[in-house]
Protein backbone atom coordinates (compact mmCIF):
# COMPACT_ATOMS: atom_id res chain seq x y z
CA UNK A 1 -13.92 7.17 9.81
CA UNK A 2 -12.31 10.30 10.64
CA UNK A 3 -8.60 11.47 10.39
CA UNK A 4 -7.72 11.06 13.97
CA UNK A 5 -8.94 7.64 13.33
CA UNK A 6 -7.20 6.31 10.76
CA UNK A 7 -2.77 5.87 10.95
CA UNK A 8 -0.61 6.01 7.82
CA UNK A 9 2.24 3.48 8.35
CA UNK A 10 5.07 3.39 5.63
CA UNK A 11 7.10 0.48 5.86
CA UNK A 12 10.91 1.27 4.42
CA UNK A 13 13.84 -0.72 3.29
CA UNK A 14 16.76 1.04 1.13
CA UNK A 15 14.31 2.69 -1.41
CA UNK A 16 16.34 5.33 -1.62
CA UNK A 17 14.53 8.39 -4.03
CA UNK A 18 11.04 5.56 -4.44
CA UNK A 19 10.63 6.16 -0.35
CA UNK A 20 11.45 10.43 -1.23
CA UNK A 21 8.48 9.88 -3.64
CA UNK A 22 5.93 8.04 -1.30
CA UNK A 23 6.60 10.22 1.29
CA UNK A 24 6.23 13.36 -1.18
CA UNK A 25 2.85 12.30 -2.52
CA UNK A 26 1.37 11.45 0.98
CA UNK A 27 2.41 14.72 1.94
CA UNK A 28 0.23 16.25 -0.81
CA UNK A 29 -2.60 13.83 -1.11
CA UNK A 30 -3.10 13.03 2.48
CA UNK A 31 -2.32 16.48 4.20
CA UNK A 32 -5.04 15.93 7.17
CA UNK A 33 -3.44 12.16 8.72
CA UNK A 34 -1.28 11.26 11.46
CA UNK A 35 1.67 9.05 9.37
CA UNK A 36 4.39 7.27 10.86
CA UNK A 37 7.35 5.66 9.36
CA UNK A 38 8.76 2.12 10.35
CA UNK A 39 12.16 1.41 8.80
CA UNK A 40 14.08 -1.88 9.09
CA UNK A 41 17.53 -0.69 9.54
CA UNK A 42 18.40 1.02 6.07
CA UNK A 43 21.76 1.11 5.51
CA UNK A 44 21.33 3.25 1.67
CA UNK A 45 22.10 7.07 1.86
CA UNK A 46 18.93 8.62 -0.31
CA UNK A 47 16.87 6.37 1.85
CA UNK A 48 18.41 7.88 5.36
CA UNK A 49 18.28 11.43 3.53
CA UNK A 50 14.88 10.93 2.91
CA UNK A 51 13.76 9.87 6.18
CA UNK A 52 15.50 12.35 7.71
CA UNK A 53 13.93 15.24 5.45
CA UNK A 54 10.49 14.13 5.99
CA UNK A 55 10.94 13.21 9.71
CA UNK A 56 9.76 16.87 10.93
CA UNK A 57 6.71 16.01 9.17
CA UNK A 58 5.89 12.85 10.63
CA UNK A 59 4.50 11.66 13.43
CA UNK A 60 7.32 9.34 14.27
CA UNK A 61 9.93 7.31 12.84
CA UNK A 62 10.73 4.14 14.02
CA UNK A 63 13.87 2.21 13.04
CA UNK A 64 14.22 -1.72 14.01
CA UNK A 65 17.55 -2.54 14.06
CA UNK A 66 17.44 -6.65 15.06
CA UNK A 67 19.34 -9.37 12.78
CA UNK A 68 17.24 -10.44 9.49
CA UNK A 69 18.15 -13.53 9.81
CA UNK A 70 18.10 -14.50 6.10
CA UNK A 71 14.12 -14.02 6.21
CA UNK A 72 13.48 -12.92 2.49
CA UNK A 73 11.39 -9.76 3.97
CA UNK A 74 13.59 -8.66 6.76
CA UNK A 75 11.87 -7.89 9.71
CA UNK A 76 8.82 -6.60 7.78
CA UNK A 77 5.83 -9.04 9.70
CA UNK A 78 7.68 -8.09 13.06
CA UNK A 79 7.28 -4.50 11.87
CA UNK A 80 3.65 -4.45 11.48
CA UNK A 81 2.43 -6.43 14.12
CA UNK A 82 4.42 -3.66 16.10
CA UNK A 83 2.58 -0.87 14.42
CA UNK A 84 -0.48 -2.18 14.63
CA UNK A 85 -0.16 -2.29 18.54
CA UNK A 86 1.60 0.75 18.54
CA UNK A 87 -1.41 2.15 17.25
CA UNK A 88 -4.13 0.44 19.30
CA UNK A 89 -2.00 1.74 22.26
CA UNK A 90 -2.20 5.44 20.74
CA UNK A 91 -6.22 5.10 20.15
CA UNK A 92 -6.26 4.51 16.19
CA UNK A 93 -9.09 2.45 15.31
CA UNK A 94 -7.57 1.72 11.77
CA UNK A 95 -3.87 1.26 10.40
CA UNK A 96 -3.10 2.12 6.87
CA UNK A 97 -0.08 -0.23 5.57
CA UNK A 98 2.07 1.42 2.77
CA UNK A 99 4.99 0.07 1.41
CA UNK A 100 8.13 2.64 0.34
CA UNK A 101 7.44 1.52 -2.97
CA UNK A 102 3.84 3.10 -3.52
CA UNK A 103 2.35 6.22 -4.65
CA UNK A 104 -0.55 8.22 -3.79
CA UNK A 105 -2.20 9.43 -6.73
CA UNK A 106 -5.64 11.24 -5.66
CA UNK A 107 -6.81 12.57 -2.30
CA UNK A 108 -7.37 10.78 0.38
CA UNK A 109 -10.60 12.86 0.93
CA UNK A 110 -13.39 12.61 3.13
CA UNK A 111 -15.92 11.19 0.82
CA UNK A 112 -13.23 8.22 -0.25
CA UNK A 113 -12.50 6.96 3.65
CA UNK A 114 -16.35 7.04 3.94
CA UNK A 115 -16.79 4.62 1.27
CA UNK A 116 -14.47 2.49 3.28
CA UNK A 117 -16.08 2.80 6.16
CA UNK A 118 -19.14 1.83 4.64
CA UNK A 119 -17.57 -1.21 3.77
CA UNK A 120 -16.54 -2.17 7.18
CA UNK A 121 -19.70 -1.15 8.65
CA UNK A 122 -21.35 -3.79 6.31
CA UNK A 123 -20.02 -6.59 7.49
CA UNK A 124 -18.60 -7.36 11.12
CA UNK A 125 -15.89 -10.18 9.69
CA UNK A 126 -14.47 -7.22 7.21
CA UNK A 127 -10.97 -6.60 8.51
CA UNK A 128 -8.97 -5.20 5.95
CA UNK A 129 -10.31 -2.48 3.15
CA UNK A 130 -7.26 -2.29 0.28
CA UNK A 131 -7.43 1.19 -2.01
CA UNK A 132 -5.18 -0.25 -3.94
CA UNK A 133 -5.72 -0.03 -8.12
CA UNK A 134 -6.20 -3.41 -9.81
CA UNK A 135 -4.21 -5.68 -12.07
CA UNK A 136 -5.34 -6.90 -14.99
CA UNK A 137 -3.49 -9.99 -14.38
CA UNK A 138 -5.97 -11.06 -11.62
CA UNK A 139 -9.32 -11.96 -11.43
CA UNK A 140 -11.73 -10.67 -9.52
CA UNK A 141 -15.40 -11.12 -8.26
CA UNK A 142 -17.68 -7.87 -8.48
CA UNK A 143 -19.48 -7.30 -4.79
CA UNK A 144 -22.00 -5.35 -5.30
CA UNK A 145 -23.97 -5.28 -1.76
CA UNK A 146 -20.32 -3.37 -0.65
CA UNK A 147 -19.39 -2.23 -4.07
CA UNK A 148 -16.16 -3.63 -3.32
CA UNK A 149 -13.27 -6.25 -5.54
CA UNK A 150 -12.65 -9.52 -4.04
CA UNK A 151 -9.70 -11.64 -5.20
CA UNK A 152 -10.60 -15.42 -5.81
CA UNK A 153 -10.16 -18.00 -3.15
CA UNK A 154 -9.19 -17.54 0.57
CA UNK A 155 -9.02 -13.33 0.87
CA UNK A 156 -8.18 -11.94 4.39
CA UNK A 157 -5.43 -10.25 4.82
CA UNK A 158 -2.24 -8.30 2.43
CA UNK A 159 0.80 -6.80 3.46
CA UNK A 160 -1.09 -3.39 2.45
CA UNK A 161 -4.48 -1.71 3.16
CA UNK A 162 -6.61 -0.82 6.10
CA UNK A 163 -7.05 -2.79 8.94
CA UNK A 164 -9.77 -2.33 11.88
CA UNK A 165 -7.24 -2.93 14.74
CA UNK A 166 -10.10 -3.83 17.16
CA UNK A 167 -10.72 -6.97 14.74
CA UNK A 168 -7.52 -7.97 14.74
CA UNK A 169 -7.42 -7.55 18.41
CA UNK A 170 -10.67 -9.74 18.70
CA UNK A 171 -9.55 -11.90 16.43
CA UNK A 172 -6.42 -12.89 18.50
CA UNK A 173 -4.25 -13.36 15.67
CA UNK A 174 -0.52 -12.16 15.62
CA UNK A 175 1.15 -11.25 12.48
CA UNK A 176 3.78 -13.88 11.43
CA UNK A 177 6.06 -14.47 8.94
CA UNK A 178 4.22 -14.62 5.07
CA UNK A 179 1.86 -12.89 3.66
CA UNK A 180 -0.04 -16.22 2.58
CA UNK A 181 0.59 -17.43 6.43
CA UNK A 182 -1.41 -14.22 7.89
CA UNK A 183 -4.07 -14.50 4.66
CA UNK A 184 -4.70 -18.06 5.30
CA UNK A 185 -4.94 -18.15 9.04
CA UNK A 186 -7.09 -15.01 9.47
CA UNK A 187 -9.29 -16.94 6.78
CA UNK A 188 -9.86 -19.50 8.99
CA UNK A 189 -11.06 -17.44 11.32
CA UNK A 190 -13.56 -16.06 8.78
CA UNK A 191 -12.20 -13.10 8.49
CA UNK A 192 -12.32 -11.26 5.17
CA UNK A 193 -10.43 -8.38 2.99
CA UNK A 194 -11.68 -6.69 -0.76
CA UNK A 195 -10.79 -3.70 -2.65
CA UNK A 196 -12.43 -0.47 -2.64
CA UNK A 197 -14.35 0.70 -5.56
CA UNK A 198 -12.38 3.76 -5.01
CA UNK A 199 -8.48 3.09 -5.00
CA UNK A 200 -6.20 5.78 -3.96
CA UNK A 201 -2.45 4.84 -4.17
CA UNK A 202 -0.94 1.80 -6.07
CA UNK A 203 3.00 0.83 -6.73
CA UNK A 204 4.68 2.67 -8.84
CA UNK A 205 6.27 0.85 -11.97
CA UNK A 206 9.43 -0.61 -12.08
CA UNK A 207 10.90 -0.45 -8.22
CA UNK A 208 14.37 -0.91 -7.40
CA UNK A 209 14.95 -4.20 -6.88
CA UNK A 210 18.20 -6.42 -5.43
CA UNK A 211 19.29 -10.19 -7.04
CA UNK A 212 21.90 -11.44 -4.48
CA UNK A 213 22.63 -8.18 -3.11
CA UNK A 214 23.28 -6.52 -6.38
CA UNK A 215 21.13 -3.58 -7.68
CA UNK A 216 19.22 -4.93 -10.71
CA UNK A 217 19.75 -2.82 -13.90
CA UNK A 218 18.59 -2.67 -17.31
CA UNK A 219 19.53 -0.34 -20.84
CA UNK A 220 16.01 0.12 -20.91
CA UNK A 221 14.99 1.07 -17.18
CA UNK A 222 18.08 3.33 -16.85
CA UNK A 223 15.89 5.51 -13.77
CA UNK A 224 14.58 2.12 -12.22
CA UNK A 225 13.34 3.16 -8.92
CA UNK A 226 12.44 6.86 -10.42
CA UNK A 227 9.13 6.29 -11.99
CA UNK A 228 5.67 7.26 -10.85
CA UNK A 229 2.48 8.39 -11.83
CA UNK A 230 1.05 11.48 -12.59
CA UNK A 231 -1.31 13.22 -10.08
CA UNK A 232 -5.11 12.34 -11.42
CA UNK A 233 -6.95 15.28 -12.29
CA UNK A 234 -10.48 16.71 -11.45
CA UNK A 235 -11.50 15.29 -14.78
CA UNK A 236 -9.75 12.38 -14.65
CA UNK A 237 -10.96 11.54 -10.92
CA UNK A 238 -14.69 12.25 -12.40
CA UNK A 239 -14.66 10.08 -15.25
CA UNK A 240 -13.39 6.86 -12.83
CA UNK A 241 -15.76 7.43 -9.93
CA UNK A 242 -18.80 8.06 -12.15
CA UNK A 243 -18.32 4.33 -14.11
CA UNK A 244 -20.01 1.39 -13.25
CA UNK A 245 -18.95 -1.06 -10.79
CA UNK A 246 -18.25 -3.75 -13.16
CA UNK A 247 -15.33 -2.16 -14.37
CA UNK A 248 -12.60 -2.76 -11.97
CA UNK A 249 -10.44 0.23 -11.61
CA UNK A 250 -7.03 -1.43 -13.56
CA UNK A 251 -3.77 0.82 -12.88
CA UNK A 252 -3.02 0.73 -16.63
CA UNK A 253 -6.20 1.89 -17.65
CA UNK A 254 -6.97 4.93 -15.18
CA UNK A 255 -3.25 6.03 -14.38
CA UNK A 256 -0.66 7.63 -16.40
CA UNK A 257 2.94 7.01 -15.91
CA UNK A 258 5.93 9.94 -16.17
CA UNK A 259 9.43 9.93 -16.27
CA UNK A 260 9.78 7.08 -18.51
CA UNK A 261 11.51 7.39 -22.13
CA UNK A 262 12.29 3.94 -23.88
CA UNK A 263 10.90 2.24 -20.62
CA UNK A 264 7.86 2.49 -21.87
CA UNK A 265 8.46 -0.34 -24.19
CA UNK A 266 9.23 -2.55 -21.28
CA UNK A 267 5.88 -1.22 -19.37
CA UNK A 268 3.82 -1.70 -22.59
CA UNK A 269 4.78 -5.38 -23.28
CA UNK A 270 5.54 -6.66 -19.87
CA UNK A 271 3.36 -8.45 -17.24
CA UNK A 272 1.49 -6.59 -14.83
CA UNK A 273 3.74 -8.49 -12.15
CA UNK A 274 7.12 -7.78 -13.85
CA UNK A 275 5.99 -4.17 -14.02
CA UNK A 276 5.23 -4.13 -10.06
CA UNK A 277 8.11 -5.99 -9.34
């Protein structure tokens, strides 16, 4: 897997200065990629200023402007079936989903993509490699033929990660609407998805998030939708990569959040999903 192999695809909605800090640590982290943003019609200022600052950068921005429709996800599913054929027709042989509210947090370096191409070498049915950290609200089988994560049950396909395009191709499936939908029915096909032993981005903490059209807010999250991590360091990058495969590589354990004051009482005592979410 080489650079001109591999797309970056960040998927945006109204994430105002969370989509300023994606874009700022792929920037950084993944200097040597093609990246390409997909937006579904974002109506919030920071998030058009942000686009629109980075745009010079990227390969292309593409904006999909149909009616949502009351879906709960907008036109996301639409969105990446289109960028996955936009790029099989531009000679990608892998995708990289990102969502606007994610942060890269270590190089994307040589080494790392070819311990996910290892992965898909190992196994023909492999179609999607996810470098995301893991939760330690989820369980997870230890692979370690791959050294790879699987989730429990039925594990195909996420709304993030790598895909090998020419799978999906083969595979004759076309993204629809639900994550569970696309996991289920590329299961059937026999189709499979794990985690890397090496993650490389994960969501940041506390996202902005909308009930009925309404920013949430809290007293204690006052800069919801500002937090992120901290850039690993050398040593810090060492210490995970040399430990042993059975210990999955949790976000709370290996990462270190910043800009948080008396959030950090939320983050401490809250679920790993009401964190993420």
């Amino acid at each position: 897997m080489k650079p001109q192999d591999l797309l970056l695809c960040v998927y945006s909605y109204n994430m105002g200065v969370t989509l300023e800090n994606c874009l700022s640590y792929i920037n950084e982290l993944a200097p040597g990629f093609d990246v390409v943003l997909m937006d579904d019609a974002s109506s919030d200022p920071l998030t058009i200023e942000a686009i629109e600052r980075h745009a010079p950068r990227l390969k292309a921005v593409f904006v999909n402007r149909d009616p949502k429709e009351g879906r709960k996800h907008g036109n996301l599913y639409r969105n990446i079936q289109r960028m996955c054929d936009y790029a099989t027709e531009q000679g990608y042989r892998y995708i990289f989903s990102i969502q606007d509210d994610m942060q890269f947090v270590r190089p994307l370096s040589a080494n790392v993509i070819s311990q996910y191409q290892a992965i898909f070498d190992a196994d023909e049915m492999m179609l999607q490699v996810d470098p995301r950290f893991l939760r330690f609200s989820r369980d997870f089988d230890v692979l370690p033929d791959i050294a790879a994560y699987k989730n429990k049950g039925p594990t195909s396909y996420a709304d993030v990660g790598i895909i090998d395009l020419a799978r999906l191709q083969e595979s004759r499936w076309r993204i629809v609407e639900g994550e569970r939908a696309n996991r289920d029915g590329l299961a059937a096909l026999g189709y499979k998805r794990v985690f890397a032993r090496t993650p490389v981005l994960m969501h940041v903490p506390f996202p902005q998030t909308y009930r009925n059209g309404a920013l949430k807010r809290s007293l204690l999250l006052r800069n919801r939708g500002k937090y992120g991590y901290q850039q690993m360091t050398e040593e810090q990058i060492r210490v995970m990569d040399a430990r042993d495969l059975a210990d999955p590589p949790f976000f709370r354990k290996y990462l270190k959040v910043r800009n948080m004051h008396l959030s950090r009482i939320m983050y401490h005592w809250c679920s790993d999903l009401r964190v993420l979410a």
